[in-house]
Every structure is written in C-alpha cells, then in structure tokens.
PDB file of N, CA and C in Angstrom:
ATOM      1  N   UNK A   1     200.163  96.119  18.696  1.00  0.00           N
ATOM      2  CA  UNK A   1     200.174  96.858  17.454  1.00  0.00           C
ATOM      3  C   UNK A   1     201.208  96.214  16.518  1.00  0.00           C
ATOM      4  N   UNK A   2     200.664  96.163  15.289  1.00  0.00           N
ATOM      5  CA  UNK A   2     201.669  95.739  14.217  1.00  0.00           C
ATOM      6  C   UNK A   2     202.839  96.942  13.700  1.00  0.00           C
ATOM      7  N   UNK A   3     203.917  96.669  13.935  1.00  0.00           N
ATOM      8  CA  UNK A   3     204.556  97.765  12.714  1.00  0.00           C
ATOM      9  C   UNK A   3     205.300  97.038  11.639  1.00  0.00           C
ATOM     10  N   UNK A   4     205.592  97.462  10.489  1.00  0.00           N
ATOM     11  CA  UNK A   4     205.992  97.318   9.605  1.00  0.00           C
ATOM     12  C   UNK A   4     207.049  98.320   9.221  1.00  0.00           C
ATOM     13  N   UNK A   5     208.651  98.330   9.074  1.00  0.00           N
ATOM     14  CA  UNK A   5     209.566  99.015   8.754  1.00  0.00           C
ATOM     15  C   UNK A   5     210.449  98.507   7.443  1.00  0.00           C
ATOM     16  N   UNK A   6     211.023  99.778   6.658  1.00  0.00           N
ATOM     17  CA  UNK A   6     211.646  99.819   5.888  1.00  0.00           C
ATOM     18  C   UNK A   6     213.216  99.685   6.450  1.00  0.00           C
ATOM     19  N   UNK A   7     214.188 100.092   5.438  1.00  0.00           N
ATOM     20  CA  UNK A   7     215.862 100.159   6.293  1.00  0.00           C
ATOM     21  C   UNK A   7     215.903 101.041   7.088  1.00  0.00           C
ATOM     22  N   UNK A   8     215.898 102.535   6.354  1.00  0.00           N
ATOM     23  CA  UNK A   8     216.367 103.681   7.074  1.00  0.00           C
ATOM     24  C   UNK A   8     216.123 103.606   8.865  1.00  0.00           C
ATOM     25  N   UNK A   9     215.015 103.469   8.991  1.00  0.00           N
ATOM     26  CA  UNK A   9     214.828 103.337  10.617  1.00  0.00           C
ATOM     27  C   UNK A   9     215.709 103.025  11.358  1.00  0.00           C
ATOM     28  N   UNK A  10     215.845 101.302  10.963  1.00  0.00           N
ATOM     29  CA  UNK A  10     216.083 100.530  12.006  1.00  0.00           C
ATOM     30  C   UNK A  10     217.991 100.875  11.687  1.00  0.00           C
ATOM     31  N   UNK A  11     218.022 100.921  10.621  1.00  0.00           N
ATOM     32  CA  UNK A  11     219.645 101.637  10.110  1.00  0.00           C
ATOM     33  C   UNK A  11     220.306 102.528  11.371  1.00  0.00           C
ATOM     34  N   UNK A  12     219.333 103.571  11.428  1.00  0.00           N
ATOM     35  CA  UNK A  12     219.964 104.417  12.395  1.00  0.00           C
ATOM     36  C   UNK A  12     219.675 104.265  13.683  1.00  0.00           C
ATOM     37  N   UNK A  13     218.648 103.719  13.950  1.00  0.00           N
ATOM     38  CA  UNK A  13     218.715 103.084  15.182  1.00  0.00           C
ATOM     39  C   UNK A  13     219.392 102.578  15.927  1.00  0.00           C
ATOM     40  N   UNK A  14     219.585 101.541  15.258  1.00  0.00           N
ATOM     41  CA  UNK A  14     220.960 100.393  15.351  1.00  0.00           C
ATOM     42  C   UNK A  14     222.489 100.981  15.283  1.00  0.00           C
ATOM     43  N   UNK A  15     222.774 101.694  14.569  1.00  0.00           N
ATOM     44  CA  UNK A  15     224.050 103.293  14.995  1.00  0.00           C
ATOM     45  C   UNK A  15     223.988 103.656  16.029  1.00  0.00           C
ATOM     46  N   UNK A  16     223.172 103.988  16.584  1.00  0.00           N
ATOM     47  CA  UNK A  16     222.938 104.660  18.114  1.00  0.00           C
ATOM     48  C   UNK A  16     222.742 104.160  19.092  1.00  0.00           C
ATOM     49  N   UNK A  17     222.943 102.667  18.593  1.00  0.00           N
ATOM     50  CA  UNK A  17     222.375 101.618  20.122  1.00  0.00           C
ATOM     51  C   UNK A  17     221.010 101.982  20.560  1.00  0.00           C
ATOM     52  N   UNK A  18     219.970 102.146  20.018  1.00  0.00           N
ATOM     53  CA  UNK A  18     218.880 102.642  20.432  1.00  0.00           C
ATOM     54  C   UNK A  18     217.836 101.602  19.747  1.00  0.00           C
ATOM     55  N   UNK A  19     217.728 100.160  18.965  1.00  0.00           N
ATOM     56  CA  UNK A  19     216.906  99.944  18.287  1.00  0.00           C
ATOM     57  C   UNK A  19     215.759  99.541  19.737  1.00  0.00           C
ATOM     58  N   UNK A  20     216.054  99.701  20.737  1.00  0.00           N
ATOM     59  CA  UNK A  20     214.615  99.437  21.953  1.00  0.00           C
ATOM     60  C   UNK A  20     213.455  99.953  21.861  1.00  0.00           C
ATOM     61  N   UNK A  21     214.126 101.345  21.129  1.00  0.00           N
ATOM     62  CA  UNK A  21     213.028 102.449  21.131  1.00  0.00           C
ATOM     63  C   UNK A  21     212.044 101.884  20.581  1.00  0.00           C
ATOM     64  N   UNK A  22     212.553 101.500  19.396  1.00  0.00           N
ATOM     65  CA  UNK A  22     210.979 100.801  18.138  1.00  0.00           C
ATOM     66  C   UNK A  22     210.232  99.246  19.127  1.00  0.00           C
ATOM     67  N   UNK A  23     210.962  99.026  19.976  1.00  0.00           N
ATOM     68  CA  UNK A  23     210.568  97.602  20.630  1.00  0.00           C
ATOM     69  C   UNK A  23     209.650  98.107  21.523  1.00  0.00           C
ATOM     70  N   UNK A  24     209.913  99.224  22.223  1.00  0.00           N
ATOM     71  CA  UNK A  24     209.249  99.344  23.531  1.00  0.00           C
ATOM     72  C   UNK A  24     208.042 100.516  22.549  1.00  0.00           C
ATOM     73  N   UNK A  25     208.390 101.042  21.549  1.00  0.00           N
ATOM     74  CA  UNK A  25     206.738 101.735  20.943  1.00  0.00           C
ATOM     75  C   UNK A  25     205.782 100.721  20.085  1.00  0.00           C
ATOM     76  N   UNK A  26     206.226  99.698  19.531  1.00  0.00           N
ATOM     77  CA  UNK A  26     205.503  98.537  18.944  1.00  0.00           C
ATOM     78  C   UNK A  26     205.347  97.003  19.575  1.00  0.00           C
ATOM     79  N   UNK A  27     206.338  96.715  19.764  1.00  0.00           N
ATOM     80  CA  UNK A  27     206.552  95.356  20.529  1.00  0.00           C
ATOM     81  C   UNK A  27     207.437  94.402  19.162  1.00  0.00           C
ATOM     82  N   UNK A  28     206.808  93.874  18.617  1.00  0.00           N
ATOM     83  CA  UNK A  28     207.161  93.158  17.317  1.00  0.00           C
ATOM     84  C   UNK A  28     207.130  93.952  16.398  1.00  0.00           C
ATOM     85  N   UNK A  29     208.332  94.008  15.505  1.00  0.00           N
ATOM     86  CA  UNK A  29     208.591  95.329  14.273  1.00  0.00           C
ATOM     87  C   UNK A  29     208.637  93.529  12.926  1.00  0.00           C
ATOM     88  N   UNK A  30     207.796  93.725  12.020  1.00  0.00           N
ATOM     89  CA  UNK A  30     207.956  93.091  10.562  1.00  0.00           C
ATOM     90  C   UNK A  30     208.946  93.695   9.916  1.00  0.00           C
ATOM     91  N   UNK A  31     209.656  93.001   8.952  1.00  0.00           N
ATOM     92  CA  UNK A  31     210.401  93.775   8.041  1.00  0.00           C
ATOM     93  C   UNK A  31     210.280  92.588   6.747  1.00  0.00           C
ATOM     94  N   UNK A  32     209.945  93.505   5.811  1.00  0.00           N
ATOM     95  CA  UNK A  32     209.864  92.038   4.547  1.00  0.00           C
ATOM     96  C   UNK A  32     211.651  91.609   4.334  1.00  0.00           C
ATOM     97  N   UNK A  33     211.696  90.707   3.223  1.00  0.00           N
ATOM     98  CA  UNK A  33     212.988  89.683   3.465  1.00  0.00           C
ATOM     99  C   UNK A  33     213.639  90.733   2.473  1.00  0.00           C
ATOM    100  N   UNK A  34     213.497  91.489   2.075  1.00  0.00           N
ATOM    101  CA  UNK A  34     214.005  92.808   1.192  1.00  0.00           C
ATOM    102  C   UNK A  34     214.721  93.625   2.098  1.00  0.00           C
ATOM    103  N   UNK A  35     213.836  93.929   2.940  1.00  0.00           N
ATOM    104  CA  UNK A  35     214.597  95.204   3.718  1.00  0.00           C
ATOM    105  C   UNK A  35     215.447  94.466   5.236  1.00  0.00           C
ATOM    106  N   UNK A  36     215.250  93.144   5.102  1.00  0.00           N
ATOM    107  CA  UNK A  36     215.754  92.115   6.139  1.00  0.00           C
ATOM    108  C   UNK A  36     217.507  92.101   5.325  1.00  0.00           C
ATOM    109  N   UNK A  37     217.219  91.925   4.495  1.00  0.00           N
ATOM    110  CA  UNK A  37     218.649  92.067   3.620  1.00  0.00           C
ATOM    111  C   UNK A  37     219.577  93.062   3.292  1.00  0.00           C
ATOM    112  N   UNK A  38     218.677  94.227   3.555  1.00  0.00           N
ATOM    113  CA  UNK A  38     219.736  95.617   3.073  1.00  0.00           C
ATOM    114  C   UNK A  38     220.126  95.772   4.749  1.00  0.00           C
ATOM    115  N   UNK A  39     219.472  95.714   5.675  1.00  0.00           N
ATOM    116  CA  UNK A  39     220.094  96.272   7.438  1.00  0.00           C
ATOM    117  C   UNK A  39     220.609  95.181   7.703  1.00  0.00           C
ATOM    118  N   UNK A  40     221.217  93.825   7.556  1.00  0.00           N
ATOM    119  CA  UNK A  40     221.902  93.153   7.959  1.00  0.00           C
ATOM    120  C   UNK A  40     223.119  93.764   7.926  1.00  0.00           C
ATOM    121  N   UNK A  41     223.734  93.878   6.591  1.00  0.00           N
ATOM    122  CA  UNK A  41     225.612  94.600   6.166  1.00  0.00           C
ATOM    123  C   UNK A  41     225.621  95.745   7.510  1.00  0.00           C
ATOM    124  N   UNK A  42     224.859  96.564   7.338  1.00  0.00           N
ATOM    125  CA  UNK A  42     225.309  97.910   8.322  1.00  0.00           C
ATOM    126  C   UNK A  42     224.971  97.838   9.683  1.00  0.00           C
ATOM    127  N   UNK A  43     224.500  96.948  10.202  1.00  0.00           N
ATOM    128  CA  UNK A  43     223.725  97.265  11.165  1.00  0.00           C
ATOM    129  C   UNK A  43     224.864  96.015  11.692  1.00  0.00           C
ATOM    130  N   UNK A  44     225.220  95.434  10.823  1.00  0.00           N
ATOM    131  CA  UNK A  44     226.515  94.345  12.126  1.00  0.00           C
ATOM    132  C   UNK A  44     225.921  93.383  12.565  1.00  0.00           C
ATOM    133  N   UNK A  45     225.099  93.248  12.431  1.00  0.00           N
ATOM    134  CA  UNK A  45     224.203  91.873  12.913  1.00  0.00           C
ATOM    135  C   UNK A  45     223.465  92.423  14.026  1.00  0.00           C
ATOM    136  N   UNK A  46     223.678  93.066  14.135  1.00  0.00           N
ATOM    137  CA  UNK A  46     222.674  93.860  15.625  1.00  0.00           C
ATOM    138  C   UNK A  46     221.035  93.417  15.453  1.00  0.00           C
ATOM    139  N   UNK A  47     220.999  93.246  14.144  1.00  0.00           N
ATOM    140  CA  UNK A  47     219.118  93.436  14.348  1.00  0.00           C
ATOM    141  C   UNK A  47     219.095  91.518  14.660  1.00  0.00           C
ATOM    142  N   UNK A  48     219.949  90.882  13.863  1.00  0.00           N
ATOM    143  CA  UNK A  48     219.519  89.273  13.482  1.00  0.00           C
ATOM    144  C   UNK A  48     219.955  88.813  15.544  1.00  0.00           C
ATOM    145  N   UNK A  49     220.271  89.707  16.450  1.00  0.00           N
ATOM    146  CA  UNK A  49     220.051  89.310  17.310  1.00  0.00           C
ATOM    147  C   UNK A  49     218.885  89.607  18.373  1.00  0.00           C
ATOM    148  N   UNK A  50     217.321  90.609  17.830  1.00  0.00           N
ATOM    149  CA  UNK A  50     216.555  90.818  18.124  1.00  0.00           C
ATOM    150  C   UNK A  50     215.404  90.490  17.888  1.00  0.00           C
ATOM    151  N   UNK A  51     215.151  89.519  18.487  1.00  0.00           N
ATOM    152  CA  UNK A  51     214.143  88.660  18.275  1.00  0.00           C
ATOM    153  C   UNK A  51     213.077  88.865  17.970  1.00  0.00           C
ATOM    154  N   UNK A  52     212.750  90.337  18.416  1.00  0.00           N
ATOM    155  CA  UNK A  52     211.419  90.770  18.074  1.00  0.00           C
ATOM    156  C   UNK A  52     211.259  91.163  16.526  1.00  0.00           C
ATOM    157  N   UNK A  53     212.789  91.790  16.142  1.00  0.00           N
ATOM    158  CA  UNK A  53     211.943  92.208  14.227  1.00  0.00           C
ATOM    159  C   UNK A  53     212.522  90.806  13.738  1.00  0.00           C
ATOM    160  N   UNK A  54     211.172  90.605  13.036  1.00  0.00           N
ATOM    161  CA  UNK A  54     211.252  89.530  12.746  1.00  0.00           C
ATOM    162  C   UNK A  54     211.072  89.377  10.557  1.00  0.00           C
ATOM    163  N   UNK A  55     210.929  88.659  10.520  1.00  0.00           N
ATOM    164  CA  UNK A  55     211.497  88.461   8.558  1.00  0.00           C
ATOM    165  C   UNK A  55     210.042  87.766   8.164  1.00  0.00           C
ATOM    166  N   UNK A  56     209.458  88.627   7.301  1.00  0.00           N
ATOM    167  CA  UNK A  56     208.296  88.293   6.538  1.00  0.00           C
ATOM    168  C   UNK A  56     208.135  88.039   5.093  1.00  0.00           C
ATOM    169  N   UNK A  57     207.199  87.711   4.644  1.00  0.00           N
ATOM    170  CA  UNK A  57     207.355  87.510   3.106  1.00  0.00           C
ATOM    171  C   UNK A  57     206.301  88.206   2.655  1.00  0.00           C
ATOM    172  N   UNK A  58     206.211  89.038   1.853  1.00  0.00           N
ATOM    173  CA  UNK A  58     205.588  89.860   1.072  1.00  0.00           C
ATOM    174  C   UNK A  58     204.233  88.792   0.527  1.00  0.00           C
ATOM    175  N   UNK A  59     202.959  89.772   0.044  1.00  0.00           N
ATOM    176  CA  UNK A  59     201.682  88.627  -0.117  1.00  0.00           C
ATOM    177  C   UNK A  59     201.458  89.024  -1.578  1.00  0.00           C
ATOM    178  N   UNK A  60     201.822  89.790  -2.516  1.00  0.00           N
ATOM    179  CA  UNK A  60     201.919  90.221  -3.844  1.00  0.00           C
ATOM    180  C   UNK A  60     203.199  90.392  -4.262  1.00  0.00           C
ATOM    181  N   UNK A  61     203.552  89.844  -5.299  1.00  0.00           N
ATOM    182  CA  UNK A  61     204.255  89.602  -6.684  1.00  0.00           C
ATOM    183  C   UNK A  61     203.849  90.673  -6.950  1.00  0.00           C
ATOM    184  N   UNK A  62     202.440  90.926  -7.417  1.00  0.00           N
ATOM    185  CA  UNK A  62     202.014  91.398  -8.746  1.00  0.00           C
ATOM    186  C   UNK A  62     202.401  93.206  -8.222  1.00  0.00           C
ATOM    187  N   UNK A  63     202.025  93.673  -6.951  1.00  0.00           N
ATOM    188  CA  UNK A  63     201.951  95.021  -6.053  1.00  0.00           C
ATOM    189  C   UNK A  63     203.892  95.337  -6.051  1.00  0.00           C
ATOM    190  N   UNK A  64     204.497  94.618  -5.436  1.00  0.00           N
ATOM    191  CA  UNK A  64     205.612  94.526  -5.632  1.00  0.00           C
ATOM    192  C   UNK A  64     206.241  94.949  -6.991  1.00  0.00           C
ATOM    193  N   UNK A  65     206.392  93.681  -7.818  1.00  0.00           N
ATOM    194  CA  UNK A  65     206.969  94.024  -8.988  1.00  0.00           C
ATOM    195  C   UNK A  65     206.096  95.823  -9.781  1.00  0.00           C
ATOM    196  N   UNK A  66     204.819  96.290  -9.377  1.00  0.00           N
ATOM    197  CA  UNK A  66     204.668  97.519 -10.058  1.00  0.00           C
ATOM    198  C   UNK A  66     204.966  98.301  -9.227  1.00  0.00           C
ATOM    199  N   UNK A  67     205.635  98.505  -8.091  1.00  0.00           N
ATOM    200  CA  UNK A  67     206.269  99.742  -7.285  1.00  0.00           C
ATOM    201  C   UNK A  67     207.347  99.655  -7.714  1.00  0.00           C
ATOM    202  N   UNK A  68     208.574  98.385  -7.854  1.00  0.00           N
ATOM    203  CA  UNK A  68     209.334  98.566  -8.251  1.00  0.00           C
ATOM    204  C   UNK A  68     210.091  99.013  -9.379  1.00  0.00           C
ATOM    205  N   UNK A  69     209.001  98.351 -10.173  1.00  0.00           N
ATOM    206  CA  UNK A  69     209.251  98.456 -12.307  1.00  0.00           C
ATOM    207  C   UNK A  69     208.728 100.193 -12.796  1.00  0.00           C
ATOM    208  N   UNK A  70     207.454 100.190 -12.456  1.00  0.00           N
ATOM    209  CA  UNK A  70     206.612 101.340 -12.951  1.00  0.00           C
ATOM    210  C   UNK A  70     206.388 102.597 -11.779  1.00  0.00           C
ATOM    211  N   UNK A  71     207.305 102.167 -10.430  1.00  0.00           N
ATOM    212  CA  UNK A  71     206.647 103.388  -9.638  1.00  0.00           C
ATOM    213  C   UNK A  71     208.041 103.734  -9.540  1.00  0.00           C
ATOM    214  N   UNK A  72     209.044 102.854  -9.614  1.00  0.00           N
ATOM    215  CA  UNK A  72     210.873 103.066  -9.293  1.00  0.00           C
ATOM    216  C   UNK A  72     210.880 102.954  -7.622  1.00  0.00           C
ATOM    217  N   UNK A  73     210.228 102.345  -6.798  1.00  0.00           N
ATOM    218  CA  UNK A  73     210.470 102.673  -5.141  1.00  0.00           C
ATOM    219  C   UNK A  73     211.784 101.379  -5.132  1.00  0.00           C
ATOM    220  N   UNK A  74     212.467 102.280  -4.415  1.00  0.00           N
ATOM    221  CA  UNK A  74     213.540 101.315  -3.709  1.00  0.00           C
ATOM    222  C   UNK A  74     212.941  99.889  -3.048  1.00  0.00           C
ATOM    223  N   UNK A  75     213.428  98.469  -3.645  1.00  0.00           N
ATOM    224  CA  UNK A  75     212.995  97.246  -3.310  1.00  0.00           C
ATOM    225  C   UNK A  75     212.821  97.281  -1.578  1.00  0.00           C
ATOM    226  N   UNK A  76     213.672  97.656  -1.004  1.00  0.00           N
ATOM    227  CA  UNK A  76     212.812  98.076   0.661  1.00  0.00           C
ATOM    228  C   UNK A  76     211.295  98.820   0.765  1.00  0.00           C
ATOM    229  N   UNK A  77     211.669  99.594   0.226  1.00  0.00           N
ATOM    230  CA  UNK A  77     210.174 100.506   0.482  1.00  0.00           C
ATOM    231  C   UNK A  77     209.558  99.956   0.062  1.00  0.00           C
ATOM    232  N   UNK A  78     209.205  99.459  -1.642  1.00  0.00           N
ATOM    233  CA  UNK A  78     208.542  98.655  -2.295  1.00  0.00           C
ATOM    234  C   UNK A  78     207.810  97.557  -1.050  1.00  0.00           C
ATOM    235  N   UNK A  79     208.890  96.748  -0.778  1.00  0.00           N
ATOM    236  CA  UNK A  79     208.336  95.759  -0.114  1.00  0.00           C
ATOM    237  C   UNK A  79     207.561  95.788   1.247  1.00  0.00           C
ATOM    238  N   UNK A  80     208.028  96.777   1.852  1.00  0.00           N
ATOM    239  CA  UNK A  80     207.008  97.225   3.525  1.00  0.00           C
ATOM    240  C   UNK A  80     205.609  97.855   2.936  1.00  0.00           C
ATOM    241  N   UNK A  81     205.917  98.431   1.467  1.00  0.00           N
ATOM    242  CA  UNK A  81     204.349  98.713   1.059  1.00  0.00           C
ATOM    243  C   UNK A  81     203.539  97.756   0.662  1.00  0.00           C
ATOM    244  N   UNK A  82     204.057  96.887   0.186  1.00  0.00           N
ATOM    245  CA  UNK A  82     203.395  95.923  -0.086  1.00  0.00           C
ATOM    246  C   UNK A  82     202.546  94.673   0.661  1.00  0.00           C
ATOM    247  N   UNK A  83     203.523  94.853   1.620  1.00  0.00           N
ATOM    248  CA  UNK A  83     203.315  93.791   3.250  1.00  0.00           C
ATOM    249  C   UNK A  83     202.239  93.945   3.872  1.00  0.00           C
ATOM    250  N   UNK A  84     202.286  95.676   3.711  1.00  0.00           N
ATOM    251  CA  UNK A  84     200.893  96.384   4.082  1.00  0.00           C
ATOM    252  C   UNK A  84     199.930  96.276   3.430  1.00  0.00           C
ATOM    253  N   UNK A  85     199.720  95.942   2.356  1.00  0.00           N
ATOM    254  CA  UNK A  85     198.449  96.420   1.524  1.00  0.00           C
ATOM    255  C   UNK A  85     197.893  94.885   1.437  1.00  0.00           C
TER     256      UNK A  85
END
C-alpha cells in the first residue's frame, strides 16, 4: 500500500518514539519535499534516518500553486494533496 503523509503525523510520532507504527501499517510512507522540510527541525533527524519515508516530488505546479495561493492550505498539506491527485 502506498501512503502519503503530511507533518503533523509523522511530527508526533517521532515525539513518542513510535514512528514504526506508520511503517508496520504501510510499509513505505511518501512525503513530498515540502513536508520533508518542515519534520526535519523537530523531529531531530529521526525521520532522515528511516529509510522507509522517503522524499518525493510533487507532479503539478499548476494543483500546487492553487491550494496554496487560492485555497490558503499550508505548503505541507498543499503538497501531499497534490502528490495524490
């Protein structure tokens, strides 16, 4: 199964020493290079040593830039929606 995550998740996850949980319910977790950037600072490097979430690149500009500009979603969210669509 594919998952695709925003910060908040893996944020608190990673607080609790628990990010396995998302490993052992998905296997490989995506995160676009947006939300790869906001859980690095807090998370301590904890995630950049888990091999499984791994750093993707978003497939629309165009989807992107209108969640962000015209819908206001936080550039994380923005971007895991976009990854998806």
């Amino acid at each position: 199964m594919i998952a695709v995550s925003n910060t908040t998740a893996i944020i608190y996850l990673a607080e609790i020493d628990h990010l396995h949980i998302l490993r052992g319910l998905f296997g490989d977790v995506l995160v676009p290079e947006q939300v790869y950037r906001e859980i690095k600072e807090p998370t301590k490097n904890k995630v950049v040593s888990c091999n499984w979430i791994k750093k993707v690149k978003i497939h629309s500009a165009k989807t992107y830039e209108y969640l962000t500009n015209i819908v206001h979603l936080h550039p994380g969210e923005a971007a895991a929606i976009t990854w998806c669509t």
